[in-house]
C-alpha atoms as a PDB file:
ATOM      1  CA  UNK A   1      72.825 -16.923 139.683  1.00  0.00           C
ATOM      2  CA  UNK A   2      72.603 -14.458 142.541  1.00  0.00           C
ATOM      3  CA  UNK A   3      73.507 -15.555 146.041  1.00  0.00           C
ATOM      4  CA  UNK A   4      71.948 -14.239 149.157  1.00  0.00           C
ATOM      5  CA  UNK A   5      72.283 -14.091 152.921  1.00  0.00           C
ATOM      6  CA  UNK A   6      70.365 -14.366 156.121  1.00  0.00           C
ATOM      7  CA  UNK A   7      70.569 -11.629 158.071  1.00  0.00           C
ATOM      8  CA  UNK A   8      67.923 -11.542 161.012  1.00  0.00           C
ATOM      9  CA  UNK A   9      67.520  -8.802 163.981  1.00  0.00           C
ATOM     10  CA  UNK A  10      67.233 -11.668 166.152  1.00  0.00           C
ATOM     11  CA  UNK A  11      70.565 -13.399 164.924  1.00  0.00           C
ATOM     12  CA  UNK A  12      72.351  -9.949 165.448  1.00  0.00           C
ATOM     13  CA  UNK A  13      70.415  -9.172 168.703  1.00  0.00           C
ATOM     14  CA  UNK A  14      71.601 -12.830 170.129  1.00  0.00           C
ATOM     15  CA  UNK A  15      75.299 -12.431 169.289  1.00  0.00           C
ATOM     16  CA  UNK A  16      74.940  -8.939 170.904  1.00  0.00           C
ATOM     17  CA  UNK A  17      74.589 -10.235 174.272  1.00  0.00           C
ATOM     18  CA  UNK A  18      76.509 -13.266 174.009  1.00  0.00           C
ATOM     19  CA  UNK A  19      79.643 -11.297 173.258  1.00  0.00           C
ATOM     20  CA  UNK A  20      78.791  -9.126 175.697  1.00  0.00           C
ATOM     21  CA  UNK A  21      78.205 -12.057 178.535  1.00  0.00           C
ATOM     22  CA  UNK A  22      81.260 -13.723 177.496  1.00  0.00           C
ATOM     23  CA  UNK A  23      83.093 -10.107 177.569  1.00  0.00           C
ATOM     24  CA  UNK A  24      81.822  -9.671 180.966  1.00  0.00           C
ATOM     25  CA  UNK A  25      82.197 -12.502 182.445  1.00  0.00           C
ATOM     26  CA  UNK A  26      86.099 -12.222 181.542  1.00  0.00           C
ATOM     27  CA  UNK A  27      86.613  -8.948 183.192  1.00  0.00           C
ATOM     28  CA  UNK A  28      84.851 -10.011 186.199  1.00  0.00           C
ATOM     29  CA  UNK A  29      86.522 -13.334 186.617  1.00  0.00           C
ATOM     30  CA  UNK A  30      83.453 -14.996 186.620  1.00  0.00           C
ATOM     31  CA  UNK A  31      84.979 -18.086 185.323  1.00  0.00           C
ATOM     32  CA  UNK A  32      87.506 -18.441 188.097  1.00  0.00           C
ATOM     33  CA  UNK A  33      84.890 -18.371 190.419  1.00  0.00           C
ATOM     34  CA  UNK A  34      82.911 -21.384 188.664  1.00  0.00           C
ATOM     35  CA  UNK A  35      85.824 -23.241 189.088  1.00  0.00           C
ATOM     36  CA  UNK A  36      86.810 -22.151 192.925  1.00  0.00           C
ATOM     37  CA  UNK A  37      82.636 -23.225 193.490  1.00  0.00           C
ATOM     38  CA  UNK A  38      83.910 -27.321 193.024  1.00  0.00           C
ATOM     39  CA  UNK A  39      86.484 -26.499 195.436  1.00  0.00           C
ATOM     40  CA  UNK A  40      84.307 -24.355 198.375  1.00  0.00           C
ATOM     41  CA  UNK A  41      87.214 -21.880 197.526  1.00  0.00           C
ATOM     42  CA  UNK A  42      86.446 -18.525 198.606  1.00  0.00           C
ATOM     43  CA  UNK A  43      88.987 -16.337 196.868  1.00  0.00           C
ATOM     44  CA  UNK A  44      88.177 -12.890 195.663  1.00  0.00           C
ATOM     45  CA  UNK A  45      89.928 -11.569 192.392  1.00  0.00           C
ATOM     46  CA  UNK A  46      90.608  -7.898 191.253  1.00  0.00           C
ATOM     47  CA  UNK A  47      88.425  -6.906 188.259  1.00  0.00           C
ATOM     48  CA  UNK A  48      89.519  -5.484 185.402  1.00  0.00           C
ATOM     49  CA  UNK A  49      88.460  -2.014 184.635  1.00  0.00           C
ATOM     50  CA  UNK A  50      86.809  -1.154 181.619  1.00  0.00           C
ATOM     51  CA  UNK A  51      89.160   1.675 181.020  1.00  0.00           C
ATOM     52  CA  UNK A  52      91.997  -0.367 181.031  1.00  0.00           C
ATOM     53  CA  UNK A  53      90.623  -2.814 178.353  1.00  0.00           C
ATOM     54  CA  UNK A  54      90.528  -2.700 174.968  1.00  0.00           C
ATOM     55  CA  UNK A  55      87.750  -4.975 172.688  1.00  0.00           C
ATOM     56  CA  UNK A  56      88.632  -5.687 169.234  1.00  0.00           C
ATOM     57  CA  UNK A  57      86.039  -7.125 167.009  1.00  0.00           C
ATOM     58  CA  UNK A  58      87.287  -8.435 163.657  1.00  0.00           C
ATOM     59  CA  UNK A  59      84.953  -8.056 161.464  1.00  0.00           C
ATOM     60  CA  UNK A  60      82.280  -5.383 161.218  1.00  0.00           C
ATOM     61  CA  UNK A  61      79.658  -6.699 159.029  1.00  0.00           C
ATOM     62  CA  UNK A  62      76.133  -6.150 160.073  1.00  0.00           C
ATOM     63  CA  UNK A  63      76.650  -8.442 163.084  1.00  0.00           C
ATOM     64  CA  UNK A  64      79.893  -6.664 163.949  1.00  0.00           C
ATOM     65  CA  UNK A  65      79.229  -3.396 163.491  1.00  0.00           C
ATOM     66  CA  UNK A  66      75.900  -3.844 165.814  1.00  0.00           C
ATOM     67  CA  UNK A  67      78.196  -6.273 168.532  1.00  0.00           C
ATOM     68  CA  UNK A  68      80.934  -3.101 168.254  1.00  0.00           C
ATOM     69  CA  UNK A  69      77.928  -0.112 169.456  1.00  0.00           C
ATOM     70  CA  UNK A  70      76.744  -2.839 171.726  1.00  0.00           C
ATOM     71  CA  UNK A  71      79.666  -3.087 173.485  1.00  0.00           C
ATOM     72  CA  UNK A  72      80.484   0.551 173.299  1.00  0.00           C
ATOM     73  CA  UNK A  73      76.792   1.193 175.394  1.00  0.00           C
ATOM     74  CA  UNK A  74      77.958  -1.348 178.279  1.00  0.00           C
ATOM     75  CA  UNK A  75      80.814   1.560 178.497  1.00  0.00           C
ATOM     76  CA  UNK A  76      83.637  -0.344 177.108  1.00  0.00           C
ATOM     77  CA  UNK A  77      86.377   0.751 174.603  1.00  0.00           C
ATOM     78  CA  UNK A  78      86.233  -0.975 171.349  1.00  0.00           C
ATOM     79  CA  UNK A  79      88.210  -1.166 168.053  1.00  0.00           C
ATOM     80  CA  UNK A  80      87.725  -2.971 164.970  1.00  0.00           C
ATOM     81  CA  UNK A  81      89.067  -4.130 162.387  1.00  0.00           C
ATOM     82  CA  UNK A  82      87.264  -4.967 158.704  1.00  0.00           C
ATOM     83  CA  UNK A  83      88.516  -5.340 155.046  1.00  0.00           C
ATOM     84  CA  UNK A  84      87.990  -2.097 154.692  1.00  0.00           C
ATOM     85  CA  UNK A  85      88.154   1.092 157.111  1.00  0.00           C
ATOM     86  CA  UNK A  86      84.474   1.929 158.731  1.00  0.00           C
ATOM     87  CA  UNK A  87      82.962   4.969 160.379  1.00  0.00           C
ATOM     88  CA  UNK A  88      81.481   4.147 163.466  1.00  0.00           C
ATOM     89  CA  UNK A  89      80.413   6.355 166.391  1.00  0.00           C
ATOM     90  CA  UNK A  90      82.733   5.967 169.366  1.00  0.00           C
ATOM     91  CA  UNK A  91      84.416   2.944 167.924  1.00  0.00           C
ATOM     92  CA  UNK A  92      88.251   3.161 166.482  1.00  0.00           C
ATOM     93  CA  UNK A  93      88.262   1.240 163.204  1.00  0.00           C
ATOM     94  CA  UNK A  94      91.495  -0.081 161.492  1.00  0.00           C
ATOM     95  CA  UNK A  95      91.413  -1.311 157.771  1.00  0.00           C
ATOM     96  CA  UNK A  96      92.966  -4.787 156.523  1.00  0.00           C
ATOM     97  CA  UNK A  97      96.508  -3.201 156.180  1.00  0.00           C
ATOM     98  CA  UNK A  98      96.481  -2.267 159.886  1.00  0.00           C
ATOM     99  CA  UNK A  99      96.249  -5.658 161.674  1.00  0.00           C
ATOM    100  CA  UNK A 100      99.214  -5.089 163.662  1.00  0.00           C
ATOM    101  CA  UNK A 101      98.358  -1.593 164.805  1.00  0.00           C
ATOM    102  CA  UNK A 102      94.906  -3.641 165.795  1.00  0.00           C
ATOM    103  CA  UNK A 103      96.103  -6.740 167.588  1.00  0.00           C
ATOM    104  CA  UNK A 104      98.576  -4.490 169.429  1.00  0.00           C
ATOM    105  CA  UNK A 105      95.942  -2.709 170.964  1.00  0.00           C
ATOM    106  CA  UNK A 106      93.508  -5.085 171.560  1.00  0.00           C
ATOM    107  CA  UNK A 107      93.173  -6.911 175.291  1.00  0.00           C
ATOM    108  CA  UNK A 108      89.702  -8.978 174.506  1.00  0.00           C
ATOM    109  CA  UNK A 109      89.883 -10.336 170.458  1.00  0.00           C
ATOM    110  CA  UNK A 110      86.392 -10.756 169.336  1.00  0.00           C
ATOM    111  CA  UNK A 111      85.741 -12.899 166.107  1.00  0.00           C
ATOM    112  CA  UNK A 112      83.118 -12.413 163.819  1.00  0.00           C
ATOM    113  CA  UNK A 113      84.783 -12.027 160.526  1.00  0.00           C
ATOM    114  CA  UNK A 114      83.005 -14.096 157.404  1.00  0.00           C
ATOM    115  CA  UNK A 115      84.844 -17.011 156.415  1.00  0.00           C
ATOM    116  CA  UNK A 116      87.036 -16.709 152.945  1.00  0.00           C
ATOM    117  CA  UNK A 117      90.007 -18.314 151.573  1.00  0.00           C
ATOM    118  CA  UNK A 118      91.902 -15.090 153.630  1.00  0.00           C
ATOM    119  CA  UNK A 119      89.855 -15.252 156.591  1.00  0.00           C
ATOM    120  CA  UNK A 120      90.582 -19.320 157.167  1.00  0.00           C
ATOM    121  CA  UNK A 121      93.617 -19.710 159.631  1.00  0.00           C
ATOM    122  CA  UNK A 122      93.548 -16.361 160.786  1.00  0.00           C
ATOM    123  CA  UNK A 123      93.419 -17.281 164.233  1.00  0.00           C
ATOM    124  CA  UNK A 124      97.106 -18.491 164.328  1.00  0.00           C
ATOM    125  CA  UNK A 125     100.057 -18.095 166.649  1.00  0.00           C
ATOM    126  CA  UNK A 126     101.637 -15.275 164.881  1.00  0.00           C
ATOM    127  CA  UNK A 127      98.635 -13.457 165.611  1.00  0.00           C
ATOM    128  CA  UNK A 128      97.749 -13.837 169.150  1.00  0.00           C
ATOM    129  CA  UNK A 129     101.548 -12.991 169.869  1.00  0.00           C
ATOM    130  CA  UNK A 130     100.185  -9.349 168.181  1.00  0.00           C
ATOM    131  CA  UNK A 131      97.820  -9.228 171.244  1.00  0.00           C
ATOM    132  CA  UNK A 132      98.511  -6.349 174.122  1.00  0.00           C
ATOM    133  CA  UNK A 133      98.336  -7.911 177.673  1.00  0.00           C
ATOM    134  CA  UNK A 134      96.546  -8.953 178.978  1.00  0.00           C
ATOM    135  CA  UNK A 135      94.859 -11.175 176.078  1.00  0.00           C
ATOM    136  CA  UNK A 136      92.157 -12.887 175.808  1.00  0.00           C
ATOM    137  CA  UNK A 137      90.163 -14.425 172.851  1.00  0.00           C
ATOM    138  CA  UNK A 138      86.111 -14.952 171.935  1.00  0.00           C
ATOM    139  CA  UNK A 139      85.618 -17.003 169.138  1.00  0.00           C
ATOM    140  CA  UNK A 140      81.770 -16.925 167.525  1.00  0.00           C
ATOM    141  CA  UNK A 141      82.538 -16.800 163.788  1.00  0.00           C
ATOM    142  CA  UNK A 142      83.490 -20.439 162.994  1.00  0.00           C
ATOM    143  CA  UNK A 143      85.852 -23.007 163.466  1.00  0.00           C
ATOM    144  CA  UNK A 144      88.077 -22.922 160.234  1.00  0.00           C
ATOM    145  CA  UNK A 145      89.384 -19.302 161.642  1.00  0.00           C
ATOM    146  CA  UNK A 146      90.916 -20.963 164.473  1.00  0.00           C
ATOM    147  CA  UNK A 147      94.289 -23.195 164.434  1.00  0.00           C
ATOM    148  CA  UNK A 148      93.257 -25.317 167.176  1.00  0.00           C
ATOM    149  CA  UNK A 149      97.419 -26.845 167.832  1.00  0.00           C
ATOM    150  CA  UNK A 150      98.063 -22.770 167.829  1.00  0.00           C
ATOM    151  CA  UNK A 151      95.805 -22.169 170.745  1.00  0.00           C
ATOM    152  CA  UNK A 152      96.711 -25.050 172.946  1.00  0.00           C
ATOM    153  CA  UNK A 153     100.511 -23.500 172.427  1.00  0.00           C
ATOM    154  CA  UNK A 154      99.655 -20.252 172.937  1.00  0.00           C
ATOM    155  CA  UNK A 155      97.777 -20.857 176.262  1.00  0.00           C
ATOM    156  CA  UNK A 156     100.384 -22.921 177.812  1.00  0.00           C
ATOM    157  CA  UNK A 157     102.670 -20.267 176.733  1.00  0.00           C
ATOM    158  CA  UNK A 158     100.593 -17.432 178.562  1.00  0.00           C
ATOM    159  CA  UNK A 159      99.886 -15.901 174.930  1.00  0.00           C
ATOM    160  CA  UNK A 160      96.367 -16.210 175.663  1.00  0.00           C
ATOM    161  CA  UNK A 161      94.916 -15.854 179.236  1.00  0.00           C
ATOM    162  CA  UNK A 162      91.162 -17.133 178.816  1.00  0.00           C
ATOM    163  CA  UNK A 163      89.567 -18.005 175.940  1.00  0.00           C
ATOM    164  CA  UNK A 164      85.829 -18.662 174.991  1.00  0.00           C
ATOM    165  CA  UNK A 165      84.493 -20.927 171.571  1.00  0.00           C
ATOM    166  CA  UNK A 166      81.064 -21.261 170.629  1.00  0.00           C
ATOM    167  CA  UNK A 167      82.245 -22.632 167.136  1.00  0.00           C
ATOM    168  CA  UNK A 168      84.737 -25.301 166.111  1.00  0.00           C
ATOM    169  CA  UNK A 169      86.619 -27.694 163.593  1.00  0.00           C
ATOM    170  CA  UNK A 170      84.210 -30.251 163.926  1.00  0.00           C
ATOM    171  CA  UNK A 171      81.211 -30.180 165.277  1.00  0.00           C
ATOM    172  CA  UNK A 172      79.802 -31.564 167.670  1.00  0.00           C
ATOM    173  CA  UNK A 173      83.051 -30.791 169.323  1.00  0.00           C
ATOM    174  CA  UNK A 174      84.464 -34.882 170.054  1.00  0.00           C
ATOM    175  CA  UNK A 175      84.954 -36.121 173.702  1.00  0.00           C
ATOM    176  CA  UNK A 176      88.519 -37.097 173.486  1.00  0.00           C
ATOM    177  CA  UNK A 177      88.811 -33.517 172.113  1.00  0.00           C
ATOM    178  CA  UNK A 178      91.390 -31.421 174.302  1.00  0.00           C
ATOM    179  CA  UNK A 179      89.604 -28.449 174.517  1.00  0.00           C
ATOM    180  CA  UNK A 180      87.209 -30.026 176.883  1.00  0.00           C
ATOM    181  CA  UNK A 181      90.105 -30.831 179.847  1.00  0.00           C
ATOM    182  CA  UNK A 182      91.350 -26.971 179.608  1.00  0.00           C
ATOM    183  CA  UNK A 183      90.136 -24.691 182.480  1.00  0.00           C
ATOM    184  CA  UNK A 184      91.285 -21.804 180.633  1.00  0.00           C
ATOM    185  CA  UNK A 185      88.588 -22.309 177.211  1.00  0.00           C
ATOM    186  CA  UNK A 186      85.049 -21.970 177.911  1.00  0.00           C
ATOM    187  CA  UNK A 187      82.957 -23.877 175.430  1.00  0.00           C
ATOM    188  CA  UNK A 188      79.326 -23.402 174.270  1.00  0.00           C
ATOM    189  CA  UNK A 189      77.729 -25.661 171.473  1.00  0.00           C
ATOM    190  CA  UNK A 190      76.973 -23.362 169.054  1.00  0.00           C
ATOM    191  CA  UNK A 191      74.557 -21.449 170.773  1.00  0.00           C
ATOM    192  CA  UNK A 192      75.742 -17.830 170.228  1.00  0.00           C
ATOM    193  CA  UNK A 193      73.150 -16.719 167.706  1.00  0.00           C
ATOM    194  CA  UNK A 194      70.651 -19.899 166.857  1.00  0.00           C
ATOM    195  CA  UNK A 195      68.396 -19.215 163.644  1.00  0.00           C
ATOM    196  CA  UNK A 196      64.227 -18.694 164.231  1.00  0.00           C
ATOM    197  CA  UNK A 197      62.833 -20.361 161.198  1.00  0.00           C
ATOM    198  CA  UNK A 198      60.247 -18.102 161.242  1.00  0.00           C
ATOM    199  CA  UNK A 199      62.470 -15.753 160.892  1.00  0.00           C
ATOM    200  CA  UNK A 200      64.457 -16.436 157.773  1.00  0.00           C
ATOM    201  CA  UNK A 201      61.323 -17.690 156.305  1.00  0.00           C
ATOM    202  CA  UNK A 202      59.944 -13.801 155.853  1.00  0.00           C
ATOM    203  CA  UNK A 203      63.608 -13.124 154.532  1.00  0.00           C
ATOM    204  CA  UNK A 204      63.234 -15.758 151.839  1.00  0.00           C
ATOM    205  CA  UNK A 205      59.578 -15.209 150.803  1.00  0.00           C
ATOM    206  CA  UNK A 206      60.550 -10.943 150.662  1.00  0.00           C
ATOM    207  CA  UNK A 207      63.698 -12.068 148.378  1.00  0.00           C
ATOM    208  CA  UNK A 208      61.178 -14.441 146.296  1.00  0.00           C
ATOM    209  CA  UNK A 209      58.971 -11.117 145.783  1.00  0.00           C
ATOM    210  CA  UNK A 210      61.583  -9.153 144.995  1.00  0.00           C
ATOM    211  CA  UNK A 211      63.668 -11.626 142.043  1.00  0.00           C
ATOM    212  CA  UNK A 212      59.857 -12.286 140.196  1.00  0.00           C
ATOM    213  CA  UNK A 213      59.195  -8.216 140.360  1.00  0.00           C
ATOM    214  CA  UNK A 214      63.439  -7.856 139.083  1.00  0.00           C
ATOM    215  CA  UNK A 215      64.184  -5.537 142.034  1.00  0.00           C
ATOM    216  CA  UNK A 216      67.521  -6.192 144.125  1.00  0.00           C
ATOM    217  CA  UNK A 217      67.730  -8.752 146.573  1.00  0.00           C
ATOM    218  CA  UNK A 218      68.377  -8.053 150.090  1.00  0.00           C
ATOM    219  CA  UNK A 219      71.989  -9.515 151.187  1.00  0.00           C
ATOM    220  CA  UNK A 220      73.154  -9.999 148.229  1.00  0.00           C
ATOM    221  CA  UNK A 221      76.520 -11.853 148.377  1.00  0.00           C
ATOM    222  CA  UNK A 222      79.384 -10.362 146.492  1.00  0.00           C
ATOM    223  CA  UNK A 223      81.217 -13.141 145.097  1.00  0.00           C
ATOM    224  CA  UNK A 224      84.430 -11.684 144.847  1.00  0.00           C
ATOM    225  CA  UNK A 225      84.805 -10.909 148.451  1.00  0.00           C
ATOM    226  CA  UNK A 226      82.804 -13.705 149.436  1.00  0.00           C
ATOM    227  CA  UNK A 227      80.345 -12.716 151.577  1.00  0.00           C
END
């Protein structure tokens, strides 16, 4: 039996500009301001230039790849890294054997990788020591990726400066759950790229068409990668 996968313009086009948001809203300290707002603190910080930051997306599936030349047309410099080595205009790309060469580069980690038996766990504190400084961490893929013990450690041990979650372990996220008493992990429920039903409808009915006329499915999932 043939397995198949949604994959919608407007899912892509939504985790476009969140990445991009959360990206931004890193560089320009936009979350230390939210926090000096409680306080009537009026504290100016230095911004990071774009030139002086690196985004690594892990992961350059069709959501990747698009988040990767989305980034790159906001005028920031962006890597990624995939299973195996892409071409893409303006972007350096780095295969599965070059992780290290990656992470070492990489200021802002972006996850979007699928989730596989290799994939689970990958967000671990052996990796986010890889990161170059500063470092920072976006997590939109899903929970399983991240070691959530790791990335209390690693931000207490100034591993990680800032990090932002839109996906997690469990979900919803618990209210005795420590992530929600950090000031250094922004949290969104899920939100980063929400499914139209409409949407994934066509994709379903087209893929219908196609298996009764025995022509190829769109997104068909390889099993042996598994995705």
């Amino acid at each position: 039996m043939a397995l198949t996968r949604v994959v919608a313009p407007t899912l892509t086009d939504q985790m476009c500009d969140y990445v991009l948001l959360s990206v931004l809203a890193l560089i320009r300290h936009f979350h230390d301001y939210n926090k000096q707002q409680v306080w009537a603190d009026w504290k100016p910080h230095t911004d990071y230039k774009k030139e002086d930051i690196m985004v690594g997306v892990m992961g350059l599936g069709q959501i990747g790849r698009k988040t990767a030349e989305h980034l790159t047309k906001n005028g920031f410099n962006v890597s990624g890294w995939s299973n195996s080595k892409k071409s893409i205009p303006n972007v350096i790309t780095y295969s599965k054997h070059q992780l290290e060469s990656f992470l070492a580069a990489t200021n802002i980690l972006v996850c979007l990788l699928p989730l596989t038996e290799e994939t689970e766990d990958i967000l671990n504190l052996s990796l986010f020591k890889k990161l170059g400084k500063p470092a920072f961490l976006i997590n939109a893929a899903r929970g399983s990726h991240l070691v959530e013990e790791d990335l209390i450690y690693a931000l207490d041990m100034g591993l990680l400066d800032y990090v932002t979650l839109d996906v997690f372990q469990k979900e919803p996220l618990p209210e005795s759950h420590p992530f929600w008493s950090r000031d250094n992990i922004t949290i969104t429920p899920h939100v980063a790229s929400v499914t139209q039903p409409e949407e994934v409808a066509e994709i379903i009915l087209e893929n219908y068409k196609r298996m009764r006329s025995n022509l190829d499915l769109l997104y068909r999932v390889d099993r042996y990668k598994g995705y």
